[in-house]
Protein backbone atom coordinates (compact mmCIF):
# COMPACT_ATOMS: atom_id res chain seq x y z
CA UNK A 1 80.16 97.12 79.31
CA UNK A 2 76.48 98.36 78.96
CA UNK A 3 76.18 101.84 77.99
CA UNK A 4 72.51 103.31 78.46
CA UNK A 5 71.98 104.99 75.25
CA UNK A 6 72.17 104.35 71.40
CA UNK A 7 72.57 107.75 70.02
CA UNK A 8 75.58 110.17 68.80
CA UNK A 9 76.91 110.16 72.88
CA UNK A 10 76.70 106.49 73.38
CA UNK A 11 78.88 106.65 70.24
CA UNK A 12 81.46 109.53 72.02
CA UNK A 13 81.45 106.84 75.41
CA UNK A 14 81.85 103.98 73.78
CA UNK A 15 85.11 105.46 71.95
CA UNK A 16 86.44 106.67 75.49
CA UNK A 17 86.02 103.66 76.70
CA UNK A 18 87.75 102.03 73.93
CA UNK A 19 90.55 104.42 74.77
CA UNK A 20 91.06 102.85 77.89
CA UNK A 21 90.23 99.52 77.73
CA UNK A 22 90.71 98.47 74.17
CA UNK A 23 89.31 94.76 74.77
CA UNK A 24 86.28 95.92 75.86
CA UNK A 25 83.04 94.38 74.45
CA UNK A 26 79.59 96.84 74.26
CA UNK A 27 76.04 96.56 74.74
CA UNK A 28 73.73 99.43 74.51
CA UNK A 29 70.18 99.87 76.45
CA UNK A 30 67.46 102.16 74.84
CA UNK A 31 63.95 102.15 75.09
CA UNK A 32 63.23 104.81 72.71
CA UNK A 33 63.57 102.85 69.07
CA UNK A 34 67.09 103.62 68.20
CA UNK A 35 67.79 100.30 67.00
CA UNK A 36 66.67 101.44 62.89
CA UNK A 37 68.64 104.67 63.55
CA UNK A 38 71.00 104.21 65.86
CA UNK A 39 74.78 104.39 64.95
CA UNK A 40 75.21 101.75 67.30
CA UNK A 41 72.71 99.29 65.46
CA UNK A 42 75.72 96.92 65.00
CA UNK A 43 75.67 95.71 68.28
CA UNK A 44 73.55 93.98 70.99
CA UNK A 45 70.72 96.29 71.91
CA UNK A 46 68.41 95.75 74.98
CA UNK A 47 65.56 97.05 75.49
CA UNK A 48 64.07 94.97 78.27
CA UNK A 49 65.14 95.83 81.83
CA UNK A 50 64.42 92.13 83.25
CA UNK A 51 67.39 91.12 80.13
CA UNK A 52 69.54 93.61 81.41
CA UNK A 53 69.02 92.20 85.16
CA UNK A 54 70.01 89.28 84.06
CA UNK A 55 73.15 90.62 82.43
CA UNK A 56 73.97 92.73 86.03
CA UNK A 57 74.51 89.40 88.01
CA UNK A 58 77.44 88.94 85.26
CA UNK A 59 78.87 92.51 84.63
CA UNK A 60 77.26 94.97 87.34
CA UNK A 61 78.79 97.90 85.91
CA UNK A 62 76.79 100.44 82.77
CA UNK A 63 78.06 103.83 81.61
CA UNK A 64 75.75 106.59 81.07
CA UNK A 65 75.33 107.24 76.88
CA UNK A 66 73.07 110.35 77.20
CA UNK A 67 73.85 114.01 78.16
CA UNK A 68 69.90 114.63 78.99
CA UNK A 69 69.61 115.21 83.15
CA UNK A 70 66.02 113.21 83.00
CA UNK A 71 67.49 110.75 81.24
CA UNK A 72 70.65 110.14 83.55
CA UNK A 73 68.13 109.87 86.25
CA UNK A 74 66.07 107.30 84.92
CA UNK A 75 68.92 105.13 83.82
CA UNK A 76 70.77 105.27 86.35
CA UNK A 77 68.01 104.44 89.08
CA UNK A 78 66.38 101.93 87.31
CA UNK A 79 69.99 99.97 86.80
CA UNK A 80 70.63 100.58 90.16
CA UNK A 81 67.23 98.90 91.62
CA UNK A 82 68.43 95.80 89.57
CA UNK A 83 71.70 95.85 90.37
CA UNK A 84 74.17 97.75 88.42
CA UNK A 85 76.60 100.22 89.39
CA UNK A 86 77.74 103.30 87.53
CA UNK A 87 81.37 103.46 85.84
CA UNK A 88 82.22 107.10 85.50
CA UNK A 89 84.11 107.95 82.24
CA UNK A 90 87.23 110.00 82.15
CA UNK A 91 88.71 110.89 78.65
CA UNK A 92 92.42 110.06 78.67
CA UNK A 93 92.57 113.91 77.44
CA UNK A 94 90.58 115.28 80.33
CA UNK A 95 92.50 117.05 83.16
CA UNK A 96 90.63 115.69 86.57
CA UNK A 97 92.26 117.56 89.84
CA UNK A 98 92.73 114.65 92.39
CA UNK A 99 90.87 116.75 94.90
CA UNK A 100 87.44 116.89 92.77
CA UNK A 101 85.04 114.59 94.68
CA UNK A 102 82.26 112.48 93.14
CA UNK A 103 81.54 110.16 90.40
CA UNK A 104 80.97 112.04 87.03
CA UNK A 105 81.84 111.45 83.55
CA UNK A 106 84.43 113.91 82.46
CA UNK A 107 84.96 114.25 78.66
CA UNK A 108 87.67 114.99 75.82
CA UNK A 109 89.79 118.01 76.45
CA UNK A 110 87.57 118.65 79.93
CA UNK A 111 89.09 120.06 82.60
CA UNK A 112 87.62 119.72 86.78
CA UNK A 113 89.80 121.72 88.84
CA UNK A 114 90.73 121.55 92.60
CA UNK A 115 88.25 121.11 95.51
CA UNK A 116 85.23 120.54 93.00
CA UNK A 117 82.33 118.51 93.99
CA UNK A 118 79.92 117.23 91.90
CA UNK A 119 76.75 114.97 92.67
CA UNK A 120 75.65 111.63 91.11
CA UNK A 121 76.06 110.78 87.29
CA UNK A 122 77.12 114.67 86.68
CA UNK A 123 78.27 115.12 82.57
CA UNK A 124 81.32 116.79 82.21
CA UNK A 125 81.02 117.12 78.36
CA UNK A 126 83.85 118.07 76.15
CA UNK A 127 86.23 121.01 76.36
CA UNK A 128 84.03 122.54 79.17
CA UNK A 129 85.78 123.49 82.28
CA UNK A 130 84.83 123.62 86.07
CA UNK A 131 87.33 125.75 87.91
CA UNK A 132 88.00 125.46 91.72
CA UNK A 133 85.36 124.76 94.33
CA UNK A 134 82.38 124.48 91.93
CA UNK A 135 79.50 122.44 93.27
CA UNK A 136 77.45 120.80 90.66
CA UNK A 137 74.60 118.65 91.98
CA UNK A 138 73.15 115.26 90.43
CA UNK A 139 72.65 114.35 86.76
CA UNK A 140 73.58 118.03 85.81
CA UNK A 141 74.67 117.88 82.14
CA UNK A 142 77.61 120.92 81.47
CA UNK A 143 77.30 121.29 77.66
CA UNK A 144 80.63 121.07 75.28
CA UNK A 145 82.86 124.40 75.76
CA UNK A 146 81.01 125.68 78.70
CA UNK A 147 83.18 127.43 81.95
CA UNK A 148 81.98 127.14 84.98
CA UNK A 149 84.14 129.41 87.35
CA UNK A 150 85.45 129.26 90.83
CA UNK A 151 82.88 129.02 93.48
CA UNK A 152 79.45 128.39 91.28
CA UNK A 153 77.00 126.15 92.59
CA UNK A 154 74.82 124.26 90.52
CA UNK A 155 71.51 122.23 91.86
CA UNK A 156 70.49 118.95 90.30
CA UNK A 157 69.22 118.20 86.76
CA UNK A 158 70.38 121.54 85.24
CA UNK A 159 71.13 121.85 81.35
CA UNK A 160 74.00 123.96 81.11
CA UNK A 161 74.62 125.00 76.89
CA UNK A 162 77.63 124.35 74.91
CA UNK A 163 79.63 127.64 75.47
CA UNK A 164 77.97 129.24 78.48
CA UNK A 165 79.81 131.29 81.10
CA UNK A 166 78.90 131.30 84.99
CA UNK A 167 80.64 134.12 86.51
CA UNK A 168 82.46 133.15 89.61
CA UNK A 169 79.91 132.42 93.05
CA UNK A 170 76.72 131.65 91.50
CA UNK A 171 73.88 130.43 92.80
CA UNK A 172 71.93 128.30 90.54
CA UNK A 173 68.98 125.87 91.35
CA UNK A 174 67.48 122.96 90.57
CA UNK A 175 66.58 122.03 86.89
CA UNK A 176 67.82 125.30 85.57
CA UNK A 177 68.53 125.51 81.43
CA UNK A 178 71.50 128.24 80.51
CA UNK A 179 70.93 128.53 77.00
CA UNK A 180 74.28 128.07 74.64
CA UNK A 181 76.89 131.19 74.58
CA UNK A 182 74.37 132.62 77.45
CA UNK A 183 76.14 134.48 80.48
CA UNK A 184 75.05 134.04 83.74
CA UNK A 185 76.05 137.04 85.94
CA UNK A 186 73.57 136.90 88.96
CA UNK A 187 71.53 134.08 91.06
CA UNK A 188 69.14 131.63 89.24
CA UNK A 189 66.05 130.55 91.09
CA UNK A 190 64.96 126.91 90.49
CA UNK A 191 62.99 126.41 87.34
CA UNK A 192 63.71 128.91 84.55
CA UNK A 193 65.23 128.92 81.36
CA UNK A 194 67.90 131.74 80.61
CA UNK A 195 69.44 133.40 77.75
CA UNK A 196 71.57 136.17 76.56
CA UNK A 197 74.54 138.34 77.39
CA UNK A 198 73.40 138.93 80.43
CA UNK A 199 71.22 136.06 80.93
CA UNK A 200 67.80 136.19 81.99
CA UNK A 201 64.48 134.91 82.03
CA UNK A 202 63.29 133.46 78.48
CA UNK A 203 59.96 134.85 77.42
CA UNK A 204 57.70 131.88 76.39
């Protein structure tokens, strides 16, 4: 399996993955000089996409080792324009409702709840939680401990922090950053960067 991504949540995918499919062997893409630092620096690295073509007429499939929304984009569509296809991750501790719809990576201790939709490539990431008919568009990253409750909607590319609360129905748009422990009581416009207990705005 190639897993885009040499840092600390390449690390976290590769040990799902291990989870569930303990034969597995790993390769790791980066193009952004992990290989002296990388935890991963053990094993094959690529960091030319024509090598990595040639490896998706083999093994089409690549897992997505960073949380960061731009990041998940530009992985994911440049594998795709070569020829892979995206293997969502599901911890073997995460509690998926059969009813969610979508392909998203879904973490330790996560739970996705009934009637949930979720775009392309969404992160799930540890202990967070995404009650009942949430919508959460593409390459959103939901940061560790976060609870996202019945009814939100989330646009694409959003950063929510590790431990932030969106009260049920809202609105948020696209590429919208809820800072960590941050509580999100009211509509988000597309955009902005919010804090605080209640969040708002963040003055530059």
């Amino acid at each position: 399996m190639l897993i885009a991504g040499a840092g600390g949540h390449a690390l976290e995918i590769k040990e799902e993955l291990e989870k569930l499919h303990r034969t597995m062997e790993f390769q790791f893409f980066d193009d952004a000089g992990y290989q002296l630092n990388s935890p991963l620096r053990s094993y094959p690295l690529y960091q030319d996409l024509n090598l990595t073509k040639t490896k998706f007429a083999l093994e089409p499939q690549f897992a997505l080792g960073i949380g960061n929304p731009d990041y998940r984009e530009k992985f994911t569509m440049s594998f795709e324009d070569i020829g892979g296809h995206y293997f969502p991750v599901h911890s073997c501790t995460a509690e998926v409702s059969v009813s969610a719809q979508g392909l998203f990576d879904a973490m330790a201790f996560s739970f996705v709840g009934p009637k949930t939709k979720f775009g392309k490539a969404v992160l799930v990431n540890s202990r967070a939680n995404v009650h009942h008919e949430a919508q959460i568009g593409d390459f959103t990253e939901i940061g560790p401990g976060a609870l996202i409750l019945g009814q939100v909607k989330i646009g694409r590319k959003c950063r929510i922090g590790a431990g932030a609360v969106l009260l049920p129905g809202v609105q948020l748009g696209d590429q919208v950053i809820v800072g960590a422990g941050a509580v999100v009581t009211k509509n988000i416009g597309s955009d902005q960067v919010v804090v605080g207990v209640p969040a708002k705005p963040f003055a530059h």
